[in-house]
N, C-alpha and C. Protein backbone atom coordinates (compact mmCIF):
# COMPACT_ATOMS: atom_id res chain seq x y z
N UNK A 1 97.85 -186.43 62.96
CA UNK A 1 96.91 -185.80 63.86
C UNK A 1 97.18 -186.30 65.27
N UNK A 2 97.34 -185.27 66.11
CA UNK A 2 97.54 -185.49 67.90
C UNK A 2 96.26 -185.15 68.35
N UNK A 3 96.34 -185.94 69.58
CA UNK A 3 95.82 -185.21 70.96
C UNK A 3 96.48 -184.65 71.86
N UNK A 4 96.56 -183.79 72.21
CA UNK A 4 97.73 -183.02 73.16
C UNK A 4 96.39 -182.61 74.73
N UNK A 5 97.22 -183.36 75.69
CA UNK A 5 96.20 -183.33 76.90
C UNK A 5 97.65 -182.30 78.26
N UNK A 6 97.07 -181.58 78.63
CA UNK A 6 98.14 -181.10 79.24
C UNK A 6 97.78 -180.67 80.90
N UNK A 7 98.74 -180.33 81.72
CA UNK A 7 98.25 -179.93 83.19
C UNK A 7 99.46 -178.72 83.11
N UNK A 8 98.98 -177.77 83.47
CA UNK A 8 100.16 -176.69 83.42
C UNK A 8 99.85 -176.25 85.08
N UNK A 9 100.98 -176.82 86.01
CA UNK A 9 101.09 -176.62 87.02
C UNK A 9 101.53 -174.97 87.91
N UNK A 10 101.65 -173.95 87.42
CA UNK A 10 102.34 -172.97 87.40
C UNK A 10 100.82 -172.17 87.84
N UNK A 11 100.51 -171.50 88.67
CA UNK A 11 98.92 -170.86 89.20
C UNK A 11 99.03 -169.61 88.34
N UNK A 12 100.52 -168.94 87.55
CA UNK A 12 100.44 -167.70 87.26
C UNK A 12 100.86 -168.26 85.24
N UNK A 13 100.63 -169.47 85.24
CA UNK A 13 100.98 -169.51 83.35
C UNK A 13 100.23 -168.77 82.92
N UNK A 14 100.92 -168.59 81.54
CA UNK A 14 99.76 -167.69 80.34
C UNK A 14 99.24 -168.92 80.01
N UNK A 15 98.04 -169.25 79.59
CA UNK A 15 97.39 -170.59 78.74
C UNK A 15 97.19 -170.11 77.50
N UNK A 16 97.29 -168.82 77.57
CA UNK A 16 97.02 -167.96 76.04
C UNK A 16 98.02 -168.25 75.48
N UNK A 17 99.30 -168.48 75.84
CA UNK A 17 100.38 -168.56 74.77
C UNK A 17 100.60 -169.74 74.16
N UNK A 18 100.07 -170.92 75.13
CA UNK A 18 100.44 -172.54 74.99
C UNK A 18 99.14 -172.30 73.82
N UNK A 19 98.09 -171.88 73.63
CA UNK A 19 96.39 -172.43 72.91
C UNK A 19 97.07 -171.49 71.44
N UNK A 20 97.59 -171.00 71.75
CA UNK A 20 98.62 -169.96 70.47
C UNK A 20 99.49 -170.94 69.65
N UNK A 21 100.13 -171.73 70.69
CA UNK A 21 101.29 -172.84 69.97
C UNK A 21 100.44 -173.88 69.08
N UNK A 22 99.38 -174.19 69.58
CA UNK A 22 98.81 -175.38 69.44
C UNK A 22 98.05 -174.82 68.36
N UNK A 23 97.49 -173.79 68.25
CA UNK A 23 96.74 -173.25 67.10
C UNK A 23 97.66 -173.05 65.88
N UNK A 24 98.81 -173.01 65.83
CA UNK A 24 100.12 -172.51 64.97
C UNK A 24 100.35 -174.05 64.02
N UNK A 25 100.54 -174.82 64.91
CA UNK A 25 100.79 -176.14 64.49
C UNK A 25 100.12 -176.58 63.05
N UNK A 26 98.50 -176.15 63.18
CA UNK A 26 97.43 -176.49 61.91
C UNK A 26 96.63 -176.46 62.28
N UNK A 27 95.47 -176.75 61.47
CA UNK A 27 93.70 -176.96 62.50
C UNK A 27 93.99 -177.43 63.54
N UNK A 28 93.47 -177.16 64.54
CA UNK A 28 93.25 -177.19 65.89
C UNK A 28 92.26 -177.31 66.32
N UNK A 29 91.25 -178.08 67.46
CA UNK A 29 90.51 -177.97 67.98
C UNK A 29 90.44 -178.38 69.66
N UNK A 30 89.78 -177.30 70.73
CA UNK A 30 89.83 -177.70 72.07
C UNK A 30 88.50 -178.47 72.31
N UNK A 31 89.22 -179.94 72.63
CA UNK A 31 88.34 -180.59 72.79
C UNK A 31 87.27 -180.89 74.50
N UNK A 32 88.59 -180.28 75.07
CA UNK A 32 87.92 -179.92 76.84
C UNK A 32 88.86 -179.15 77.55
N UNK A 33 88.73 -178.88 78.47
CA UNK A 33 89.73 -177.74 79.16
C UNK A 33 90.96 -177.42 78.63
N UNK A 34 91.69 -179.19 79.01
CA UNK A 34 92.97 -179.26 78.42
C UNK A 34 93.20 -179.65 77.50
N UNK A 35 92.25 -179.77 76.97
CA UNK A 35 92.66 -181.64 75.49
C UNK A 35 92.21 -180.83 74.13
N UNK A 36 93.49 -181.21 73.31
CA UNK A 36 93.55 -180.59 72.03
C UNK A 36 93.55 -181.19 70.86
N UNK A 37 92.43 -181.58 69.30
CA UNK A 37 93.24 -182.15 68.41
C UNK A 37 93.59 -181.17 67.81
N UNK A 38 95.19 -182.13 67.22
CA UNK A 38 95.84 -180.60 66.35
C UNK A 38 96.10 -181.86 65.20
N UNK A 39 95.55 -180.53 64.43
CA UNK A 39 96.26 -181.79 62.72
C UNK A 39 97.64 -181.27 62.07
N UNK A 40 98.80 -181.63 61.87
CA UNK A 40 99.63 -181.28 61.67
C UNK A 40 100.23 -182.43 60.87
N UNK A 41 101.16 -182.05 60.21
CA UNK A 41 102.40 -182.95 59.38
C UNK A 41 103.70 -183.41 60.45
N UNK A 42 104.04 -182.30 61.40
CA UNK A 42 104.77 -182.65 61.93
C UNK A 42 104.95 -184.03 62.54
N UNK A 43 106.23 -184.56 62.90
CA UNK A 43 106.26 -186.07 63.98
C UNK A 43 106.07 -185.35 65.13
N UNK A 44 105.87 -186.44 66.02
CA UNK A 44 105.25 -186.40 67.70
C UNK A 44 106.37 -185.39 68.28
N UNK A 45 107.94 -185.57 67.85
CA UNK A 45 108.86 -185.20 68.81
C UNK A 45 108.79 -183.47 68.69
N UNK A 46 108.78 -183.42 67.13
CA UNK A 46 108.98 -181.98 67.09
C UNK A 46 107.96 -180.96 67.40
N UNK A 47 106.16 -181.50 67.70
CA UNK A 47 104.98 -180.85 68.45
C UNK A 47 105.61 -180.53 70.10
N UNK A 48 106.39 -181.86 70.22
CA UNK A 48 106.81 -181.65 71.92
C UNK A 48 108.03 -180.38 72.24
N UNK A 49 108.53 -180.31 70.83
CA UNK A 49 109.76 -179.67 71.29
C UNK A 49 109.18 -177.93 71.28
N UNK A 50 108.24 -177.85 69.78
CA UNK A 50 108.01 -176.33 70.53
C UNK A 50 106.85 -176.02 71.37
N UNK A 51 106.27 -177.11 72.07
CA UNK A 51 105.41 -176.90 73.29
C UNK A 51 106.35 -176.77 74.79
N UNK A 52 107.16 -177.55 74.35
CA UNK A 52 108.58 -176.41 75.68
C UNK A 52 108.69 -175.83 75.56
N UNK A 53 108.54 -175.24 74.53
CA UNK A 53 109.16 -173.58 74.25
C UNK A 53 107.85 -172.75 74.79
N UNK A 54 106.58 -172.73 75.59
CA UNK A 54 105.99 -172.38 75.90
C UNK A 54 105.42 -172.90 77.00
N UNK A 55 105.76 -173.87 77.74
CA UNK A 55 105.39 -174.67 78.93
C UNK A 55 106.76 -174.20 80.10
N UNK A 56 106.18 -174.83 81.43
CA UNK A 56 107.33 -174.53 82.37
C UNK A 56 107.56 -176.30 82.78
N UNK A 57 108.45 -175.86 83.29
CA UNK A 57 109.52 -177.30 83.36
C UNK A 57 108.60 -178.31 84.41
N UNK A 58 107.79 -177.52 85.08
CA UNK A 58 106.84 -178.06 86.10
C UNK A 58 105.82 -178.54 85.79
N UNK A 59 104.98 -178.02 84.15
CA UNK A 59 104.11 -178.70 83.83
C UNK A 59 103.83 -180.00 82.78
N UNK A 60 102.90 -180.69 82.90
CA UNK A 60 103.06 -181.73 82.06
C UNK A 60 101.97 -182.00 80.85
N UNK A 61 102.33 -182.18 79.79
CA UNK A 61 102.15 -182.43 78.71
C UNK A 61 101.84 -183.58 77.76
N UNK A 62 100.88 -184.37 77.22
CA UNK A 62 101.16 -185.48 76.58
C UNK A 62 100.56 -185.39 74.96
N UNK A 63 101.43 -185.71 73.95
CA UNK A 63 100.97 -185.43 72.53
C UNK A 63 100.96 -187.12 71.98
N UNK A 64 99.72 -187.34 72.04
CA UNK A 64 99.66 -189.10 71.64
C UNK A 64 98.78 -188.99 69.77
N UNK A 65 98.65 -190.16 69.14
CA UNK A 65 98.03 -189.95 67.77
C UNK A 65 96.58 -190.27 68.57
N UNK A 66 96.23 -189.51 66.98
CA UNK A 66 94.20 -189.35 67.18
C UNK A 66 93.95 -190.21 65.84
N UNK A 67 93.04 -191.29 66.36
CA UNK A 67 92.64 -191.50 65.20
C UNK A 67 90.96 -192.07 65.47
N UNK A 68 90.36 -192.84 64.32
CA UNK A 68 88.71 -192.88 64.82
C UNK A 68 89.43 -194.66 64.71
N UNK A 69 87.65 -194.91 65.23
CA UNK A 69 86.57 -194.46 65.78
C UNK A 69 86.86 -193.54 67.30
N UNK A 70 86.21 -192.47 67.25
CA UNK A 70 86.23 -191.82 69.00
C UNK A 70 84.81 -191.97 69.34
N UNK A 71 85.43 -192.43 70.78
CA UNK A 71 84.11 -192.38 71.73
C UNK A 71 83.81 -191.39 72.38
N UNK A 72 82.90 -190.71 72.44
CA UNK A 72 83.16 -189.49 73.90
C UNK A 72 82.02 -188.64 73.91
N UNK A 73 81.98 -187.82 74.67
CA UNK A 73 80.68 -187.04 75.04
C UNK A 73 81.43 -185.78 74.44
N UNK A 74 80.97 -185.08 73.60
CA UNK A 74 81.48 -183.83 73.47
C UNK A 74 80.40 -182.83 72.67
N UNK A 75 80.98 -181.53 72.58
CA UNK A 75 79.93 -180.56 72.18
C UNK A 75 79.59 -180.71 70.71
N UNK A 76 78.53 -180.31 70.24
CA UNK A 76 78.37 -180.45 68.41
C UNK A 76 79.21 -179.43 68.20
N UNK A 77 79.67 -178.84 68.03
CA UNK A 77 80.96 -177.70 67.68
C UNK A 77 81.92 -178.39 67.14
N UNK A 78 82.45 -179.42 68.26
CA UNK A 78 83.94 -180.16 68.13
C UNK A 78 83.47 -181.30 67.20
N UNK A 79 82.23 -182.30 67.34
CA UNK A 79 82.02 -183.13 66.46
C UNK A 79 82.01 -182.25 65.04
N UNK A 80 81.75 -181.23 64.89
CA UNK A 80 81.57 -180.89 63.03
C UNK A 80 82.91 -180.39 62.75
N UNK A 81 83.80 -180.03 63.72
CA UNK A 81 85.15 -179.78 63.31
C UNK A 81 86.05 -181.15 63.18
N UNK A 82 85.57 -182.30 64.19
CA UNK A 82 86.08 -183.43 63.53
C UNK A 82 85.58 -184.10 62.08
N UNK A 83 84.06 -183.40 61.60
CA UNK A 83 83.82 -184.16 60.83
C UNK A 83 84.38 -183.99 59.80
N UNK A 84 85.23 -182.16 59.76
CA UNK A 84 85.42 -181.57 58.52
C UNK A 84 87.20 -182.21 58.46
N UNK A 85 87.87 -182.28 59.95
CA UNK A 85 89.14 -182.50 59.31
C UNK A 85 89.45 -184.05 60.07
N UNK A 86 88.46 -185.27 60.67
CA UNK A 86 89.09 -185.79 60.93
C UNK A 86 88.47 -187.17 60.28
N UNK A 87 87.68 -186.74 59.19
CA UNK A 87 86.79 -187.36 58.17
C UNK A 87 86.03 -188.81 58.90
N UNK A 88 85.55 -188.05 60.49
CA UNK A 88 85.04 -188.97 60.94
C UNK A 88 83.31 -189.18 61.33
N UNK A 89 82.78 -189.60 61.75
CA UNK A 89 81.72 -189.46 62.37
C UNK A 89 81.05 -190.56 63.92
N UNK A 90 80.49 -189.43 64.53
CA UNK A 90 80.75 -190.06 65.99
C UNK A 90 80.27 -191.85 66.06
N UNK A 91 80.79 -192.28 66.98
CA UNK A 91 80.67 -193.63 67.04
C UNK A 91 79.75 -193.95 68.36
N UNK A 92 78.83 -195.08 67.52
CA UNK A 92 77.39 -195.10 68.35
C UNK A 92 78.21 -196.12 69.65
């Protein structure tokens, strides 16, 4: 399981195609504008390699591991989608 946090520098990108890649990967969830967990089997290198395949050379990208406890302010939406795939529960 990643977090994929990204800045897509380009004023005219599709973001539809990159939230497409990231949804492809496995469960997925947008955790804020940019920030994604994706649960996947894949290793780190090969999430990066086909997120080039949909990014421009100008923007930047980071796919780090997710794991608990997480701290954070976020919507009840994303907490019950972590609860279902990231068998966690929020941390007081």
């Amino acid at each position: 399981m990643y977090l994929v946090s990204y800045d897509l520098r380009m004023p005219s990108r599709d973001y539809a195609r990159l939230h497409r890649e990231l949804r492809s990967l496995g469960p997925s969830c947008r955790l804020m504008q940019s920030a994604w967990v994706v649960h996947t089997e894949l290793p780190p290198g090969e999430v990066r390699r086909r997120l080039l395949l949909v990014t421009h050379e100008a923007d930047d990208f980071v796919v780090l591991p997710f794991a608990w406890p997480v701290c954070a302010q976020l919507s009840e939406e994303v907490w019950q989608w972590m609860s279902v795939h990231c068998h966690g529960k929020k941390a007081a």
